[in-house]
N, C-alpha and C. Protein backbone atom coordinates (compact mmCIF):
# COMPACT_ATOMS: atom_id res chain seq x y z
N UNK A 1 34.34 15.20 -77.36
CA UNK A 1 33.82 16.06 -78.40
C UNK A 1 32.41 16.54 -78.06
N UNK A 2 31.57 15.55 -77.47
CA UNK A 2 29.90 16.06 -76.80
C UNK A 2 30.28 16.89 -75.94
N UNK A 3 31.29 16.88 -75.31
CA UNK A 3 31.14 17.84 -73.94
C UNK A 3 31.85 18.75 -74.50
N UNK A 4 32.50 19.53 -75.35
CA UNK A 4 32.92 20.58 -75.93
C UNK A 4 32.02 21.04 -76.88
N UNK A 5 31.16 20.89 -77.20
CA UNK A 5 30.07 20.82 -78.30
C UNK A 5 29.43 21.45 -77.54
N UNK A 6 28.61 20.83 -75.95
CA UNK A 6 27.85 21.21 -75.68
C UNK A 6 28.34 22.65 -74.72
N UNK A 7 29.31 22.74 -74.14
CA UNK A 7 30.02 23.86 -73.16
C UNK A 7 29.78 24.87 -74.46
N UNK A 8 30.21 24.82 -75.74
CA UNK A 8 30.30 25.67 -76.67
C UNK A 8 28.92 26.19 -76.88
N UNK A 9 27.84 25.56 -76.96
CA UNK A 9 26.56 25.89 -76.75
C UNK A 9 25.90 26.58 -75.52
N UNK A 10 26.21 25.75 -74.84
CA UNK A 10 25.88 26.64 -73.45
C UNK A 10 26.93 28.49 -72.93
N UNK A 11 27.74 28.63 -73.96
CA UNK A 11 28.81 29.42 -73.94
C UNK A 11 27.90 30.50 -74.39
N UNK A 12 27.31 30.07 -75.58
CA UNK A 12 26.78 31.16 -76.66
C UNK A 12 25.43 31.62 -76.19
N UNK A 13 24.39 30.50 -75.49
CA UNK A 13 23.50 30.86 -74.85
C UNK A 13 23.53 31.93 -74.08
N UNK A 14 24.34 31.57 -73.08
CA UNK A 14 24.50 32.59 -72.10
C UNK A 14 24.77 34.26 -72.77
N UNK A 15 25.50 33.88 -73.72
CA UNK A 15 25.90 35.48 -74.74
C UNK A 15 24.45 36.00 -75.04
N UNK A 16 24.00 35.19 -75.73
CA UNK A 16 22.46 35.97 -76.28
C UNK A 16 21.62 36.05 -75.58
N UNK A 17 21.50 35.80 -73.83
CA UNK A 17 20.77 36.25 -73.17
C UNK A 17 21.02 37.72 -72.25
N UNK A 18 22.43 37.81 -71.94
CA UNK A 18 22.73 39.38 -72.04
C UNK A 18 22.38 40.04 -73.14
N UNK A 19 21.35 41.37 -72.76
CA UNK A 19 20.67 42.27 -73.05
C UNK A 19 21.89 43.19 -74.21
N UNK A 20 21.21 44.07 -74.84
CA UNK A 20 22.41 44.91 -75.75
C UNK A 20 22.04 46.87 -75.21
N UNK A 21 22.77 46.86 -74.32
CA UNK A 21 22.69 48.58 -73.75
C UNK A 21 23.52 49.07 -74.00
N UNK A 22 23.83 50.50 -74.06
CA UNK A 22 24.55 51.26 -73.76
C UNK A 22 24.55 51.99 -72.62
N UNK A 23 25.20 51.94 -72.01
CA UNK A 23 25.14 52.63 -70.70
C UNK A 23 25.73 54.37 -70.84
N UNK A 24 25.04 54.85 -69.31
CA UNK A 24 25.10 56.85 -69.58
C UNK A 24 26.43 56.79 -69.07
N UNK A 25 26.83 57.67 -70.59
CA UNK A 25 28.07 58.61 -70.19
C UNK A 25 28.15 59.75 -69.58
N UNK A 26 29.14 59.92 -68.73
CA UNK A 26 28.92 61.00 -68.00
C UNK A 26 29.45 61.97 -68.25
N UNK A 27 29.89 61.81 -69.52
CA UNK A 27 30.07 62.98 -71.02
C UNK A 27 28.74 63.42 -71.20
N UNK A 28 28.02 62.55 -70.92
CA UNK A 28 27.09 63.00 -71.80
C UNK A 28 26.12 64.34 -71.07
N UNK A 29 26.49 64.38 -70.18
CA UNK A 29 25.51 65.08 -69.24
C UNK A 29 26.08 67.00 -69.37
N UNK A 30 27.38 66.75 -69.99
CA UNK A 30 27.36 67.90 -69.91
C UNK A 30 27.33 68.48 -71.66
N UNK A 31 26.43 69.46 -71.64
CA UNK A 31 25.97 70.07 -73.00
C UNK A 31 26.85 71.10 -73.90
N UNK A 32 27.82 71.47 -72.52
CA UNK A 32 28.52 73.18 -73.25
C UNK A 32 29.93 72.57 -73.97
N UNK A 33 30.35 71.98 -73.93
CA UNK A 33 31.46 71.64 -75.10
C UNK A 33 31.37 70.71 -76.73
N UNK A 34 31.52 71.05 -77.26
CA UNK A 34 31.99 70.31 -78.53
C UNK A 34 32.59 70.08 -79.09
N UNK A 35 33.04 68.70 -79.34
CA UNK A 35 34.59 68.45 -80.36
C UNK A 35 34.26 67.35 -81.55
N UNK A 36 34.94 67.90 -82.57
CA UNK A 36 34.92 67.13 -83.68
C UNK A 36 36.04 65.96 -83.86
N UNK A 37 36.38 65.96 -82.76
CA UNK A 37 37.30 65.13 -82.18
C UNK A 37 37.12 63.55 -81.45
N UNK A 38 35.82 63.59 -80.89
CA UNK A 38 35.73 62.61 -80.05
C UNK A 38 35.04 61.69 -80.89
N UNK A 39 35.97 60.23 -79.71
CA UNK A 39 35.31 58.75 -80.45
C UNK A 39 34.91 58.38 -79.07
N UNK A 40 34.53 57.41 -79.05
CA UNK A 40 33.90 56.30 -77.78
C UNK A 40 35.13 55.12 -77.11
N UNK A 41 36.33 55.38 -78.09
CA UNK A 41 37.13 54.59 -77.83
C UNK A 41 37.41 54.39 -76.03
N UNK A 42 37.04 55.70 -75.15
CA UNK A 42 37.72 55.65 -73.80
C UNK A 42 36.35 55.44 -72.91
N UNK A 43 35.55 54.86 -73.39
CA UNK A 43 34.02 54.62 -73.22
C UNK A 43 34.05 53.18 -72.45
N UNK A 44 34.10 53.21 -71.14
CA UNK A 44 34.37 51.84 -70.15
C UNK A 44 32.83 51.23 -69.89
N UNK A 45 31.51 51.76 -70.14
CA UNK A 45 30.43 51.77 -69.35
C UNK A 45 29.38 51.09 -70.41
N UNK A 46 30.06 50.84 -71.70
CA UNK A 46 29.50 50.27 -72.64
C UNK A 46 29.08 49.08 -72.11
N UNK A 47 27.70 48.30 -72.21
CA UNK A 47 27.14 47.08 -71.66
C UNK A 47 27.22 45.94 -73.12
N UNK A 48 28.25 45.78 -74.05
CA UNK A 48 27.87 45.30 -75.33
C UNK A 48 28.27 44.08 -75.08
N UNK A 49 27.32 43.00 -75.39
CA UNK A 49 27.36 41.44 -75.50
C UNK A 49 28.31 40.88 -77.07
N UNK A 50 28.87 40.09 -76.97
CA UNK A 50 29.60 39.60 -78.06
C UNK A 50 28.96 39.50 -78.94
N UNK A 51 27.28 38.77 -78.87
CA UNK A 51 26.58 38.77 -79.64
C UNK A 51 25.86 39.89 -80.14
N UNK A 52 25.61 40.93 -80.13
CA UNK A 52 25.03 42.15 -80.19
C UNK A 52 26.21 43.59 -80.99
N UNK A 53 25.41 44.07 -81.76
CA UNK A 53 26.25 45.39 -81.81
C UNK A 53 25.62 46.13 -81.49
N UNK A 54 26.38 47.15 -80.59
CA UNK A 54 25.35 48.63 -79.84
C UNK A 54 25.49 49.13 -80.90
N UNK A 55 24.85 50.61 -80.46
CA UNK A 55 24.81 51.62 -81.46
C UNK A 55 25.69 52.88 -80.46
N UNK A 56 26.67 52.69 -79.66
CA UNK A 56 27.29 53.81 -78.83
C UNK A 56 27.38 54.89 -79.91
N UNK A 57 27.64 54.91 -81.32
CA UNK A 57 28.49 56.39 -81.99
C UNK A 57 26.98 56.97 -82.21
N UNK A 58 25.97 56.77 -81.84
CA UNK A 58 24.55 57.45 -82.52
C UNK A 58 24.09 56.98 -83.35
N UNK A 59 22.45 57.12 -83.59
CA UNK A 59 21.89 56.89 -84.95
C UNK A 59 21.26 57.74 -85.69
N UNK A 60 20.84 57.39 -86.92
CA UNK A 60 20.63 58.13 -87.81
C UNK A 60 19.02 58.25 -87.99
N UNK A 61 18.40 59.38 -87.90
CA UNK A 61 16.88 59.39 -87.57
C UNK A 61 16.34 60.44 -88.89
N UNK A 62 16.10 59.90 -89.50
CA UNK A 62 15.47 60.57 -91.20
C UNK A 62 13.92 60.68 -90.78
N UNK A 63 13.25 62.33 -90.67
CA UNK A 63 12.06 62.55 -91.15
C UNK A 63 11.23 63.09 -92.51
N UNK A 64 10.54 61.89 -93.20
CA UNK A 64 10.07 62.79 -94.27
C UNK A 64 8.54 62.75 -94.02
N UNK A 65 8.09 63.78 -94.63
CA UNK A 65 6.42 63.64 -93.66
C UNK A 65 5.79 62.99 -94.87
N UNK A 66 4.38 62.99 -94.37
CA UNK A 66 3.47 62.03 -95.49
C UNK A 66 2.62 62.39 -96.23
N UNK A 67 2.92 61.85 -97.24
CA UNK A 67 2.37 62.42 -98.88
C UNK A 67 0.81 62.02 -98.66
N UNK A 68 -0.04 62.77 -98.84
CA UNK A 68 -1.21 62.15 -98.91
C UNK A 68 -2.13 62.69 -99.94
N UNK A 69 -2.40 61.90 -100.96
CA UNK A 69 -2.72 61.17 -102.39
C UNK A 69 -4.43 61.25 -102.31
N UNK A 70 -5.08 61.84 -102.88
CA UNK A 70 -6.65 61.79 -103.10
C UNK A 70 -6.68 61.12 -104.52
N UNK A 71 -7.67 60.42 -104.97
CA UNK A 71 -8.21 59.93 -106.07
C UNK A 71 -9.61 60.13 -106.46
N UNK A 72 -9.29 59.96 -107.79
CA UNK A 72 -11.13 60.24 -108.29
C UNK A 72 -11.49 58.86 -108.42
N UNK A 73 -12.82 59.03 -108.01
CA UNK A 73 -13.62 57.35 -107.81
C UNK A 73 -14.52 57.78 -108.72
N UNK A 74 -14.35 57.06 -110.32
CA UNK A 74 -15.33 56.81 -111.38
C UNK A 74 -16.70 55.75 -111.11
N UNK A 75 -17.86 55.87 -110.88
CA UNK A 75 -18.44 55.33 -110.45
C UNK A 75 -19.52 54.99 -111.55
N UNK A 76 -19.44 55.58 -112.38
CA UNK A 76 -20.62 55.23 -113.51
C UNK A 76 -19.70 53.70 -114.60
N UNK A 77 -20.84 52.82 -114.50
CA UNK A 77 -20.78 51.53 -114.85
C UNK A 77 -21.63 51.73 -116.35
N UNK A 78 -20.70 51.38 -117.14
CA UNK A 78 -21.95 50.96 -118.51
C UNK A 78 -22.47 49.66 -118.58
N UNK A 79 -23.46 49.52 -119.45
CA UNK A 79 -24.47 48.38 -119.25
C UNK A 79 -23.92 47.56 -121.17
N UNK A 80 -23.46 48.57 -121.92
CA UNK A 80 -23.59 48.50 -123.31
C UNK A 80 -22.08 47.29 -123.89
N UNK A 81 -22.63 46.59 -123.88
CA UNK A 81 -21.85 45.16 -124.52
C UNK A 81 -21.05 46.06 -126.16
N UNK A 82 -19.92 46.11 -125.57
CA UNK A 82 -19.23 46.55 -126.96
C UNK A 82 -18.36 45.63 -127.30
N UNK A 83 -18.50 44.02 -128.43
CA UNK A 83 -17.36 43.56 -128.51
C UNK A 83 -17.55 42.87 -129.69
N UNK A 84 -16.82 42.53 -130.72
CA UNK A 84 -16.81 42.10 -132.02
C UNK A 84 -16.23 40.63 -132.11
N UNK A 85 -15.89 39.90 -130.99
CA UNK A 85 -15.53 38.67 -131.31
C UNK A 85 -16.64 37.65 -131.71
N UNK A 86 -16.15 37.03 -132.76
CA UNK A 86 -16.85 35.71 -133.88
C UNK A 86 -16.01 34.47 -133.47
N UNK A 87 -16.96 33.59 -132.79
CA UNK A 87 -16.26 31.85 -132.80
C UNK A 87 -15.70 31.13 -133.99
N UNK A 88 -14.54 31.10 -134.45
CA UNK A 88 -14.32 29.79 -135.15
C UNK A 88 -14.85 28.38 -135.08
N UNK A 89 -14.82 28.15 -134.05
CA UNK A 89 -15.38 26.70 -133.51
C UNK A 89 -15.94 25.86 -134.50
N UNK A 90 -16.20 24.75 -135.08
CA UNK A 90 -17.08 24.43 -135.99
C UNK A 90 -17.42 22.94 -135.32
N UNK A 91 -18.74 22.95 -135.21
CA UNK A 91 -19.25 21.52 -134.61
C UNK A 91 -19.15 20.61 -135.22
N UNK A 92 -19.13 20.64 -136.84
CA UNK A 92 -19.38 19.27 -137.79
C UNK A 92 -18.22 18.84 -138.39
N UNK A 93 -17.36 18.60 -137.13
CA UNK A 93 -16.14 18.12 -138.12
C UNK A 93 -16.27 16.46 -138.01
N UNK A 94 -15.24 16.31 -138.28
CA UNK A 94 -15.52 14.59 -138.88
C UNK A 94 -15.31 13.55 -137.68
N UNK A 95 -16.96 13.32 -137.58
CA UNK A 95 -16.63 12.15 -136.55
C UNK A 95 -16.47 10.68 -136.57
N UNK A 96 -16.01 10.84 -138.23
CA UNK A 96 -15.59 8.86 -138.18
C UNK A 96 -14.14 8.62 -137.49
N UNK A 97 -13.02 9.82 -136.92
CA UNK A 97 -11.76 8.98 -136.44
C UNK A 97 -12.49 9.34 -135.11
N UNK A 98 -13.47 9.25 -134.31
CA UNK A 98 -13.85 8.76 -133.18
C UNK A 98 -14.65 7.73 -133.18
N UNK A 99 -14.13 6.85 -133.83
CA UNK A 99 -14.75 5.32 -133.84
C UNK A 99 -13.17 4.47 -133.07
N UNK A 100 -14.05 3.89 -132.74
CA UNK A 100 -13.57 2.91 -132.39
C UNK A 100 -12.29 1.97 -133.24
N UNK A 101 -11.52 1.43 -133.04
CA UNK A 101 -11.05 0.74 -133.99
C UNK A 101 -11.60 -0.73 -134.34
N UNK A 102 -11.84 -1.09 -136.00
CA UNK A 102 -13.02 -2.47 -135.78
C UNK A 102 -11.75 -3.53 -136.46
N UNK A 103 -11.37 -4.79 -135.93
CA UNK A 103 -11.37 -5.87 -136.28
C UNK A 103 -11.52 -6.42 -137.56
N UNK A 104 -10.73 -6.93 -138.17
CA UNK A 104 -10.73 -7.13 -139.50
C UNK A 104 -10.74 -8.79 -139.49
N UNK A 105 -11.43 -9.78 -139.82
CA UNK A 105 -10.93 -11.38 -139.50
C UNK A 105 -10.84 -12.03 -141.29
């Protein structure tokens, strides 16, 4: 079971150290035909590792350009304390249940 464990490991290693290419088609070189027809299916030159998915059918390349956003920088600071809060708090509340408890004999 260790030595199938480990062959199985050393199996997969070897997978993820082959690279993920696609190799040139020699379709590709020529520009004047087009078909809405073609797949990659007859595509022998593909370099794809088990571990890896190429991208042989093309990718998808979206340009949107960049928005660029100015702001106004308010820079005047007031000094003028505007606020109406009043403490409840009351200091003199009753400090005989912070006594101690006394002994009765």
């Amino acid at each position: 079971m260790k030595i199938s464990t480990f062959i199985l490991s050393l199996l997969i290693l070897v997978l993820s150290l082959k690279p993920c290419s696609d190799g040139s088609n020699a379709e590709d070189l020529k520009k004047d035909n087009m078909s809405l027809n073609h797949n990659h299916q007859e595509d022998h030159d593909d370099s794809c590792p088990v571990t890896c998915i190429c991208s042989c059918c093309g990718m998808s390349v979206t340009f949107e350009s960049i928005k660029i956003y100015t702001f106004r920088i308010h820079t005047k600071i007031s000094n003028v304390v505007v606020t109406s809060y009043q403490s409840n708090y009351q200091f003199d509340s009753v400090a005989a249940i912070w006594q101690p408890p006394q002994l009765i004999s």
